[in-house]
N, C-alpha and C. Protein backbone atom coordinates (compact mmCIF):
# COMPACT_ATOMS: atom_id res chain seq x y z
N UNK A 1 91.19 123.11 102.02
CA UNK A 1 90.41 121.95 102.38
C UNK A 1 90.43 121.77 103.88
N UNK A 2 89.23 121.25 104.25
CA UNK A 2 89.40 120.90 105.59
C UNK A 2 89.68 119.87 106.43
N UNK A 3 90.27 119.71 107.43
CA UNK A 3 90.03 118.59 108.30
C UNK A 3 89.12 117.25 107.83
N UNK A 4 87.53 117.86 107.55
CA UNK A 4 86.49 117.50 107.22
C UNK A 4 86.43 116.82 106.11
N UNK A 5 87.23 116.75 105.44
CA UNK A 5 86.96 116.54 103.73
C UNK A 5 86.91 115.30 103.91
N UNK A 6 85.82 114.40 102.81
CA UNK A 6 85.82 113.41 102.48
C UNK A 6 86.90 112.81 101.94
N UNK A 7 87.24 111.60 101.59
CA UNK A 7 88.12 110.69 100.86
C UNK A 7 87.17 110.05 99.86
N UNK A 8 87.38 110.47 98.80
CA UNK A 8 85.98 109.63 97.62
C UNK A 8 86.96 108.73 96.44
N UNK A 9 86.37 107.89 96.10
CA UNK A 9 87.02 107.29 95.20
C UNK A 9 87.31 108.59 93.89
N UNK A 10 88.64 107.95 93.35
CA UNK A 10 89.35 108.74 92.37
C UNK A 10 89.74 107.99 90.89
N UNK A 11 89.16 108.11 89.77
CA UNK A 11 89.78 107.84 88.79
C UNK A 11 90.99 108.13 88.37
N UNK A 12 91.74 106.70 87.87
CA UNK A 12 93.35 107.24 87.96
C UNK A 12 93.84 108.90 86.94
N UNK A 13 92.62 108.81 86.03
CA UNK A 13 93.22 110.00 85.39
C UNK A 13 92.95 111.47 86.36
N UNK A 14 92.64 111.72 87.70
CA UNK A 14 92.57 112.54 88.38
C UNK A 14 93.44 112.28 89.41
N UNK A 15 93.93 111.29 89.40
CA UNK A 15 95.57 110.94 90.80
C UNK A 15 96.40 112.33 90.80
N UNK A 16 96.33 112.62 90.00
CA UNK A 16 97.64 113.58 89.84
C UNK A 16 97.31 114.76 90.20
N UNK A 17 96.22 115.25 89.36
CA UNK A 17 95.66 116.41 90.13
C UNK A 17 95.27 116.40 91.79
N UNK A 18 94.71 115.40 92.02
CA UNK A 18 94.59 115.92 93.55
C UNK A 18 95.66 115.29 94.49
N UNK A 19 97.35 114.73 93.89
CA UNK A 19 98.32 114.83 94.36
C UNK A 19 98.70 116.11 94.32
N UNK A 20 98.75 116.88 93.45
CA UNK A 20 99.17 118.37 93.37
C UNK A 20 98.23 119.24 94.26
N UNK A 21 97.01 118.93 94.70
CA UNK A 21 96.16 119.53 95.89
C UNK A 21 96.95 119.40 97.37
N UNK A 22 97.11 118.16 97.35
CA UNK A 22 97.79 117.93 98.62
C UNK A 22 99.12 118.47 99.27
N UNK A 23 100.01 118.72 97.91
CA UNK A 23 101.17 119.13 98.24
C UNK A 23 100.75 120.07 98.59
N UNK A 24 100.38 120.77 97.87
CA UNK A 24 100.06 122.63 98.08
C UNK A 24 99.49 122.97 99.50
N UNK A 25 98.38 122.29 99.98
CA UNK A 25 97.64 122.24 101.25
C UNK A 25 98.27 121.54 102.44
N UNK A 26 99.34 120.64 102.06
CA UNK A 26 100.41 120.20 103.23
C UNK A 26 99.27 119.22 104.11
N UNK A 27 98.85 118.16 103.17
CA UNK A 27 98.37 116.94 104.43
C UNK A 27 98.44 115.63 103.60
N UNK A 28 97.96 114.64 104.74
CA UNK A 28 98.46 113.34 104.24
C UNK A 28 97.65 112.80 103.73
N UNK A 29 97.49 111.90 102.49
CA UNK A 29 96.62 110.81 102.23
C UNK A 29 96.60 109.75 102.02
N UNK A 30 95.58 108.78 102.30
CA UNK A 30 95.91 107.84 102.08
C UNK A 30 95.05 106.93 100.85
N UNK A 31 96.16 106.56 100.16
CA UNK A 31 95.39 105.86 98.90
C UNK A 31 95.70 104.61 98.85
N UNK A 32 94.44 103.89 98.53
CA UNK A 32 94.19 102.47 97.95
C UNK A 32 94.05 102.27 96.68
N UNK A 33 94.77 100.99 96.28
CA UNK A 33 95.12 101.26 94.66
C UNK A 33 95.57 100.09 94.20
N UNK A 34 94.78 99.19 93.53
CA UNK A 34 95.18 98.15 93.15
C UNK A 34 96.58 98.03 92.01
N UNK A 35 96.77 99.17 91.23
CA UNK A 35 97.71 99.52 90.13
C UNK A 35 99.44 100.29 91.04
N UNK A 36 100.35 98.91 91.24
CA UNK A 36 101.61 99.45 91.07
C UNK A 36 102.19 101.04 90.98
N UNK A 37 101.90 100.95 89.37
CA UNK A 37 102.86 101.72 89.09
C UNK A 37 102.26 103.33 89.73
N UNK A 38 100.88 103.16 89.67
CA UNK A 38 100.69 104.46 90.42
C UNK A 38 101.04 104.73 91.58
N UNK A 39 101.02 103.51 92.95
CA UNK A 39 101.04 103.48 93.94
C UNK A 39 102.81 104.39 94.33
N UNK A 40 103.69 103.77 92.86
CA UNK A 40 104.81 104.26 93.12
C UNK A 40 104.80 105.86 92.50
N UNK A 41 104.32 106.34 91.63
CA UNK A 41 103.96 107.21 91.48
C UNK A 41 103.98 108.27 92.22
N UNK A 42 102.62 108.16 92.66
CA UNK A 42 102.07 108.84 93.75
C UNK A 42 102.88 108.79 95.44
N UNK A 43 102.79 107.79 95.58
CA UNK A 43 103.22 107.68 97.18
C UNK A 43 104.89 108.21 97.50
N UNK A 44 105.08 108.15 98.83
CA UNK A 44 106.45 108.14 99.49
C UNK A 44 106.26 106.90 100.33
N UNK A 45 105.51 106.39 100.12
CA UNK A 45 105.72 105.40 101.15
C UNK A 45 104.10 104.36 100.60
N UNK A 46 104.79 102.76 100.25
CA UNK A 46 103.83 102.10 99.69
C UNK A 46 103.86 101.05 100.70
N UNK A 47 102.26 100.23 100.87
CA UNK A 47 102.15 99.05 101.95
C UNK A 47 101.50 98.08 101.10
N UNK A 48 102.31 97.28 101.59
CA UNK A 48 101.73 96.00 100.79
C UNK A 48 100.78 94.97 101.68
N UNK A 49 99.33 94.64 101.23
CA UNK A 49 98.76 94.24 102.45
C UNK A 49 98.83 92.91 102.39
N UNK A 50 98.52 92.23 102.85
CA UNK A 50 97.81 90.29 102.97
C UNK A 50 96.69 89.95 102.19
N UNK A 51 96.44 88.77 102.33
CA UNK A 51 95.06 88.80 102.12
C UNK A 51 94.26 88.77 103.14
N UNK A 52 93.12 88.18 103.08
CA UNK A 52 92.05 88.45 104.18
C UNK A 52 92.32 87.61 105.83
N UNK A 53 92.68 88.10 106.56
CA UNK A 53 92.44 89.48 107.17
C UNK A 53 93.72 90.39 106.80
N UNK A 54 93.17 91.56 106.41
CA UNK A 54 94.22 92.29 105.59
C UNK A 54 95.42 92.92 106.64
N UNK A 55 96.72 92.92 106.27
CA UNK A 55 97.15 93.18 106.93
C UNK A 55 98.92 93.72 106.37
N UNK A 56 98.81 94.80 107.11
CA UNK A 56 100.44 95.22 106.38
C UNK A 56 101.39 94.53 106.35
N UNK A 57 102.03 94.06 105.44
CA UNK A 57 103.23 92.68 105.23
C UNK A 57 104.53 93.41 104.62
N UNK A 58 104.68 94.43 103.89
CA UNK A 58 105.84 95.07 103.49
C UNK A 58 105.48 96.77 103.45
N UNK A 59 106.18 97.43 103.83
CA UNK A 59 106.74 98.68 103.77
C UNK A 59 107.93 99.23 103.22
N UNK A 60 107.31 100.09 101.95
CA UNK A 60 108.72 100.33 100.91
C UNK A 60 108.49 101.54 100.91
N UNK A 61 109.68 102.50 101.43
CA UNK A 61 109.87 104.15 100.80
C UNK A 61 110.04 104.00 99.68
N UNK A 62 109.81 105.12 98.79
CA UNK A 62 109.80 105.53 97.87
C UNK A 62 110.51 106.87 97.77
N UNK A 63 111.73 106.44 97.18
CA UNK A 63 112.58 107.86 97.47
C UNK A 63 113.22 108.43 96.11
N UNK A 64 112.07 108.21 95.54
CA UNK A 64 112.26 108.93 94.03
C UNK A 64 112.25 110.32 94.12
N UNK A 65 113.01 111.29 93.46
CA UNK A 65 112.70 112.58 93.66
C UNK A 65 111.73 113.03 93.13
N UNK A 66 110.84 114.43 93.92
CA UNK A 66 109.91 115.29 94.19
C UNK A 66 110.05 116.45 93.12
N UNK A 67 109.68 116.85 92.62
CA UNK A 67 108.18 116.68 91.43
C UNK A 67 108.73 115.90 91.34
N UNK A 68 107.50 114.59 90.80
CA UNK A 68 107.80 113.44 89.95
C UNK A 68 107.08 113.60 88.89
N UNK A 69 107.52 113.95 87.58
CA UNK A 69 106.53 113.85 86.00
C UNK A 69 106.78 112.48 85.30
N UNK A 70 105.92 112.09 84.58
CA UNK A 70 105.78 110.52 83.85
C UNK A 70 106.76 109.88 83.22
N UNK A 71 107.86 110.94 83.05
CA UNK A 71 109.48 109.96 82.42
C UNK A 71 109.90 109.75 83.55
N UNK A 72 109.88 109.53 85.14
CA UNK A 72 110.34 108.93 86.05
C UNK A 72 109.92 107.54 85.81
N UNK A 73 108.64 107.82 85.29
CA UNK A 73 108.16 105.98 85.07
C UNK A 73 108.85 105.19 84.67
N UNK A 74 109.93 105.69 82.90
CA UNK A 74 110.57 105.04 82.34
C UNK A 74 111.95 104.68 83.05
N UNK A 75 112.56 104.92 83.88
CA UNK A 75 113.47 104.99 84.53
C UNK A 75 114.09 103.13 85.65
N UNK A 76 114.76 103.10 85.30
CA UNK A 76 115.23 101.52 85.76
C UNK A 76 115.14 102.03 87.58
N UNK A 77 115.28 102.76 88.40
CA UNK A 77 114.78 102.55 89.51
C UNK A 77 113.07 102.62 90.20
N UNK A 78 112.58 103.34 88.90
CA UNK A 78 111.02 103.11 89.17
C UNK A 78 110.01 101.62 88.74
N UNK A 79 110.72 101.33 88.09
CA UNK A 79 110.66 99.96 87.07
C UNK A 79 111.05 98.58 88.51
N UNK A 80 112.38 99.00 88.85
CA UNK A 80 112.77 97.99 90.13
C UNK A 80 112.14 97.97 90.83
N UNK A 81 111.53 99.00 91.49
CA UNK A 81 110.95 99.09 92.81
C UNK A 81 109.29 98.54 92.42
N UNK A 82 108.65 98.99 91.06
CA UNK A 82 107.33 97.73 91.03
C UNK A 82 107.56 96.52 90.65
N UNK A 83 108.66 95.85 90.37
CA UNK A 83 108.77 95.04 89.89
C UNK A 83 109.23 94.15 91.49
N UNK A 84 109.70 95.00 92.55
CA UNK A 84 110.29 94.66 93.86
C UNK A 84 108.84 94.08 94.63
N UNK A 85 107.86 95.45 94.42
CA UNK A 85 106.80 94.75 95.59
C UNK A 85 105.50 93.77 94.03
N UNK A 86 105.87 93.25 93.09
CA UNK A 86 104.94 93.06 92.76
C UNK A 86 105.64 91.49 92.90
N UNK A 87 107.09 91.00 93.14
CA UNK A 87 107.62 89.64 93.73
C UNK A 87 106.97 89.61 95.51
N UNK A 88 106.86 90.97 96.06
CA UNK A 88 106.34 90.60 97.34
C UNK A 88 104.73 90.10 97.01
N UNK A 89 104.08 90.78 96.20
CA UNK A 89 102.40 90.26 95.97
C UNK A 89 102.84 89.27 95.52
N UNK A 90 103.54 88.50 94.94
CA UNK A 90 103.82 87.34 94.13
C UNK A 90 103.68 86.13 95.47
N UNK A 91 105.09 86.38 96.64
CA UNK A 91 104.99 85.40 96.90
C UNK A 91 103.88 85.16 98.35
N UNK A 92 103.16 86.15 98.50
CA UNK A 92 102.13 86.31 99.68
C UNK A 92 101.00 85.26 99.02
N UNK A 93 100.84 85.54 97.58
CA UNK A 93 99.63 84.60 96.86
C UNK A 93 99.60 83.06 96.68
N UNK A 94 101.26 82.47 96.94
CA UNK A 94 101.36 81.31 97.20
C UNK A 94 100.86 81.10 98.42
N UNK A 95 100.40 79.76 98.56
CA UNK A 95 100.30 79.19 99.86
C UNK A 95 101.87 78.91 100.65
N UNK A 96 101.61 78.50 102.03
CA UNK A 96 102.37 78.26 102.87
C UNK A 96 103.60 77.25 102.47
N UNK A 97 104.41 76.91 102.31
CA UNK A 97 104.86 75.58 102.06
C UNK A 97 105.72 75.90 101.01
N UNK A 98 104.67 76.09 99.63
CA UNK A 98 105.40 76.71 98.53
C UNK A 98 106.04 77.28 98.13
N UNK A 99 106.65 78.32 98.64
CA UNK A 99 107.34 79.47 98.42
C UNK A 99 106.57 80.62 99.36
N UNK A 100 105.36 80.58 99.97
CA UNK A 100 104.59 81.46 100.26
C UNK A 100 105.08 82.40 101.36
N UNK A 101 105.81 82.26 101.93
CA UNK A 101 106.18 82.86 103.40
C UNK A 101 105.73 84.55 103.40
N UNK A 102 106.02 84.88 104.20
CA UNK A 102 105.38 86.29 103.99
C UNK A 102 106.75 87.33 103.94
N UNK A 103 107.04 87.83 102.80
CA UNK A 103 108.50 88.51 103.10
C UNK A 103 108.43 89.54 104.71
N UNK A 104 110.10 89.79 104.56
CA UNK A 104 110.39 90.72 105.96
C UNK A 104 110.51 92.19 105.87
């Protein structure tokens, strides 16, 4: 692949395959992804944005080991870690005052 290549939207049942493209070809991508558990999945490194104006609010490695196949899913540290940034989407969606603060 080249330099050149587009970024096109991906149905989740093709995540995997063109994670296995990437490894092989040695480059970076970047995916948007409303679904957790893929984000942990897939990524080494997940961002959690704001709302509008969007903006990076948490940064979590992901230091699950490499291959990752679908019984990592079941696993109590893959489970923690969406369950970790889905309290960070939790408390970004409150308002100010409430609980809302923006974690660190």
């Amino acid at each position: 692949m080249s330099p050149s290549a587009r970024l096109t939207p991906s149905p989740v049942k093709n995540s995997g395959a063109r994670f296995v493209i990437c490894r092989l070809h040695k480059f970076n991508v970047i995916l948007v992804t409303h679904d957790l558990r893929e984000s942990v999945f897939l990524a080494d490194t997940v961002y959690v944005m704001s709302r509008s104006p969007g903006r990076f609010v948490v940064k979590r490695e992901i230091n699950l080991p490499r291959p990752r196949d679908l019984e990592v899913t079941y696993t109590p540290e893959f489970t923690d870690i969406v369950h970790e940034l889905r309290g960070h989407i939790g408390a970004i969606r409150q308002p100010v005052g409430q609980g809302g603060a923006l974690p660190q």
